[in-house]
C-alpha atoms as a PDB file:
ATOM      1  CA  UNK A   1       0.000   0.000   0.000  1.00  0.00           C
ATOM      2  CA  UNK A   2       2.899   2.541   0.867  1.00  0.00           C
ATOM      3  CA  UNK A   3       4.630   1.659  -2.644  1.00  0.00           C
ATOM      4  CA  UNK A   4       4.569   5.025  -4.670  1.00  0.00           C
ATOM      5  CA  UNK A   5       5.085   5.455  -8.487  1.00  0.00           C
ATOM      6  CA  UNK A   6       8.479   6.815  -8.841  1.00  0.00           C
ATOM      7  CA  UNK A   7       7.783   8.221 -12.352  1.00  0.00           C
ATOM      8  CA  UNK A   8       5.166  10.651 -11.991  1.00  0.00           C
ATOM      9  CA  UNK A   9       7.440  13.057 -13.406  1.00  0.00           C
ATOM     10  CA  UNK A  10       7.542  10.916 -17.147  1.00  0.00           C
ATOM     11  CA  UNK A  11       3.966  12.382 -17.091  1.00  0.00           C
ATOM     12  CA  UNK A  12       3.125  14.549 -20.563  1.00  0.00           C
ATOM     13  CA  UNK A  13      -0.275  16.479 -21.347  1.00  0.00           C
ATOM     14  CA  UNK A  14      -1.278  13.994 -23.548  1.00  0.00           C
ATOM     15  CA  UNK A  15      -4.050  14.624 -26.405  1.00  0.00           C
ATOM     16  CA  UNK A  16      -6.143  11.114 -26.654  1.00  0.00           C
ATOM     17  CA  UNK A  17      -7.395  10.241 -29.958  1.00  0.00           C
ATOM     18  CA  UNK A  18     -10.965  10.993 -30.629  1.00  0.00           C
ATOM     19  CA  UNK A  19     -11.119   7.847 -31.790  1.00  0.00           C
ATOM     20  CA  UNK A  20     -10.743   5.449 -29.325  1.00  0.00           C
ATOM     21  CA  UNK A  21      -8.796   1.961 -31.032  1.00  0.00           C
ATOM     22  CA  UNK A  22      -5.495   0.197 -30.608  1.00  0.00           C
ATOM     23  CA  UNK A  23      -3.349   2.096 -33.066  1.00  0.00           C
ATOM     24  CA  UNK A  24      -1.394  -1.238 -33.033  1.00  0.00           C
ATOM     25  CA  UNK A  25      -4.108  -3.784 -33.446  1.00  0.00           C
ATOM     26  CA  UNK A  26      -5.835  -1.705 -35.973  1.00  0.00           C
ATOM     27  CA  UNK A  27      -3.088  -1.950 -38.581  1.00  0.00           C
ATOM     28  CA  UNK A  28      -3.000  -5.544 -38.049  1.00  0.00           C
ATOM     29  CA  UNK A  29      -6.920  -6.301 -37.777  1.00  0.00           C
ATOM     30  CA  UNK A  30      -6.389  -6.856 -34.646  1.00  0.00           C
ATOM     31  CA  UNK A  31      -9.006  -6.304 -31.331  1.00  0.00           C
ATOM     32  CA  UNK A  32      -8.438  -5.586 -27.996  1.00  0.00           C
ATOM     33  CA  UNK A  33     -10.264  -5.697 -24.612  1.00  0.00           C
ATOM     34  CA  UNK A  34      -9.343  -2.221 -23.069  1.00  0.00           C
ATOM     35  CA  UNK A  35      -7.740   0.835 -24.348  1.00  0.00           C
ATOM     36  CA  UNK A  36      -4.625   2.121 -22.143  1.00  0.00           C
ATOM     37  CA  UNK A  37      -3.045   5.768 -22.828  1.00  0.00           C
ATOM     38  CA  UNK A  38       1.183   6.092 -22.663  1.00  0.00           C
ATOM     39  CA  UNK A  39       1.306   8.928 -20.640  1.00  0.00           C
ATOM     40  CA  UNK A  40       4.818  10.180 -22.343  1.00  0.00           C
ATOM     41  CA  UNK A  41       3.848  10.488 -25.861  1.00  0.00           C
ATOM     42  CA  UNK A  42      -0.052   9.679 -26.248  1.00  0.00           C
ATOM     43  CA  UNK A  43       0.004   5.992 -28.041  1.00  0.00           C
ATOM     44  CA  UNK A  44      -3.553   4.546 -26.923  1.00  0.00           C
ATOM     45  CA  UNK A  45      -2.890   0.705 -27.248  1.00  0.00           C
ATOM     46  CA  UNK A  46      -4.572  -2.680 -26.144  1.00  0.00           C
ATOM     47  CA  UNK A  47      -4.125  -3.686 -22.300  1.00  0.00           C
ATOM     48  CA  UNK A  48      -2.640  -7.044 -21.431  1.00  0.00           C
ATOM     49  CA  UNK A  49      -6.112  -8.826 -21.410  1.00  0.00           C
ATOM     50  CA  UNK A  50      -5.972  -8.631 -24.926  1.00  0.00           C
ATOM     51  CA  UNK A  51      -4.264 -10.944 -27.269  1.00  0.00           C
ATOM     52  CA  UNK A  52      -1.264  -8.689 -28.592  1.00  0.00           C
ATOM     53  CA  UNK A  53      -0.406  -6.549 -25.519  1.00  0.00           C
ATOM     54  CA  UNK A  54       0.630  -3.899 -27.102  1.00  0.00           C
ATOM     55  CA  UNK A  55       0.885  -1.207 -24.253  1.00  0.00           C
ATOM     56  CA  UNK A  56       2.721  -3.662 -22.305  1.00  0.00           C
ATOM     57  CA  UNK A  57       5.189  -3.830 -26.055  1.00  0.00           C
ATOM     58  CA  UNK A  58       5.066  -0.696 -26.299  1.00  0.00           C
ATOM     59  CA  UNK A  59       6.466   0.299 -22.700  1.00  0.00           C
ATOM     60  CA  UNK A  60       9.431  -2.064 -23.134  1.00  0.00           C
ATOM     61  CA  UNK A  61      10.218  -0.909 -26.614  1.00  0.00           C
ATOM     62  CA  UNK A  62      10.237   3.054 -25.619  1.00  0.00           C
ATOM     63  CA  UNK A  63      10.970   2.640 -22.383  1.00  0.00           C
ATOM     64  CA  UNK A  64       7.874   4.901 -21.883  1.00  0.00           C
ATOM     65  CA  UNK A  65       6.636   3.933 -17.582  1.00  0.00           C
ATOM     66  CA  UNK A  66       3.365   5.231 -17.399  1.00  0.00           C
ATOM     67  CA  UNK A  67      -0.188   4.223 -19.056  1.00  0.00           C
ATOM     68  CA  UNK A  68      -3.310   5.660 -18.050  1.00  0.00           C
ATOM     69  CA  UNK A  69      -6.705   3.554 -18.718  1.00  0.00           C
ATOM     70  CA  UNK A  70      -8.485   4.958 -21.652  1.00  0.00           C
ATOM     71  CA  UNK A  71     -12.098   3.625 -20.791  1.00  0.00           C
ATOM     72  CA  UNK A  72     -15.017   5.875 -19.846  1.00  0.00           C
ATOM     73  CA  UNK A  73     -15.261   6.504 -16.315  1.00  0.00           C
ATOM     74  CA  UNK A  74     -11.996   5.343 -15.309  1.00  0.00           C
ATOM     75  CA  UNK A  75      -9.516   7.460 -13.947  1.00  0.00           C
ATOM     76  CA  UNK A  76      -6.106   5.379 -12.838  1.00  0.00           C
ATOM     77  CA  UNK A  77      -2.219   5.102 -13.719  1.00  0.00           C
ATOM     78  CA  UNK A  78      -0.219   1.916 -14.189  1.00  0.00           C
ATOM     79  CA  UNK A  79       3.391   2.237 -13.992  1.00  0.00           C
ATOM     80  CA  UNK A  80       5.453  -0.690 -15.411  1.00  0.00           C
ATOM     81  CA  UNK A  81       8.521   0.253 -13.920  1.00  0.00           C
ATOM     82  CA  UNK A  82       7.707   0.196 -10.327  1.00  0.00           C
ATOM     83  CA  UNK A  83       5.017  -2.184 -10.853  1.00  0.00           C
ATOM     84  CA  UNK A  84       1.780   0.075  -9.160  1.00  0.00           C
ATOM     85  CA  UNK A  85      -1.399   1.616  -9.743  1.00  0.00           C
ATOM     86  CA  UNK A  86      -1.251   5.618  -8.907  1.00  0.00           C
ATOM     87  CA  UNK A  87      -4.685   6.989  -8.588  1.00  0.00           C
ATOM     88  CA  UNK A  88      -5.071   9.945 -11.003  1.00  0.00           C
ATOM     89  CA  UNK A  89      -5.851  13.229 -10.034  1.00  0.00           C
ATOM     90  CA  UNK A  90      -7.025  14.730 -13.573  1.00  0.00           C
ATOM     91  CA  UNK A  91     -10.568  14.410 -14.632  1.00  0.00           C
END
């Protein structure tokens, strides 16, 4: 419970797409379960409960540590690197 998200500062204003898709999936007719946002550079990509996992690809190819969830009415932070959830304060 104490853990805290030592990345907070890796945080960009990020536009999100109007569109709401896996950039990823869509160019390979792909689909996806949930929508996750990078919160460095704005990539909205599938979560790990779907079949490619491409936030979780795209993290460990950019190095990028923070993803916020993309889905209505949701309002939380994942970071990969230190492995927590980090309650957002935006919206």
């Amino acid at each position: 419970m104490g853990e805290v998200c030592k990345h907070i500062e890796a945080i960009q204003e990020v536009k999100v797409a109007d569109e709401l898709v896996c950039e990823d999936c869509r160019k390979v007719d792909g689909w996806w379960v949930h929508l996750r946002t990078c919160q460095t550079c704005g990539a909205t990509l599938c979560c790990d409960s779907s079949p490619a996992k491409h936030m979780t690809r795209h993290f460990h190819r950019t190095g990028h540590p923070v993803a916020s969830s993309a889905e209505p009415g949701e309002n939380w932070l994942w970071c990969y690197v230190d492995e927590v959830f980090v309650e957002s304060s935006n919206g």
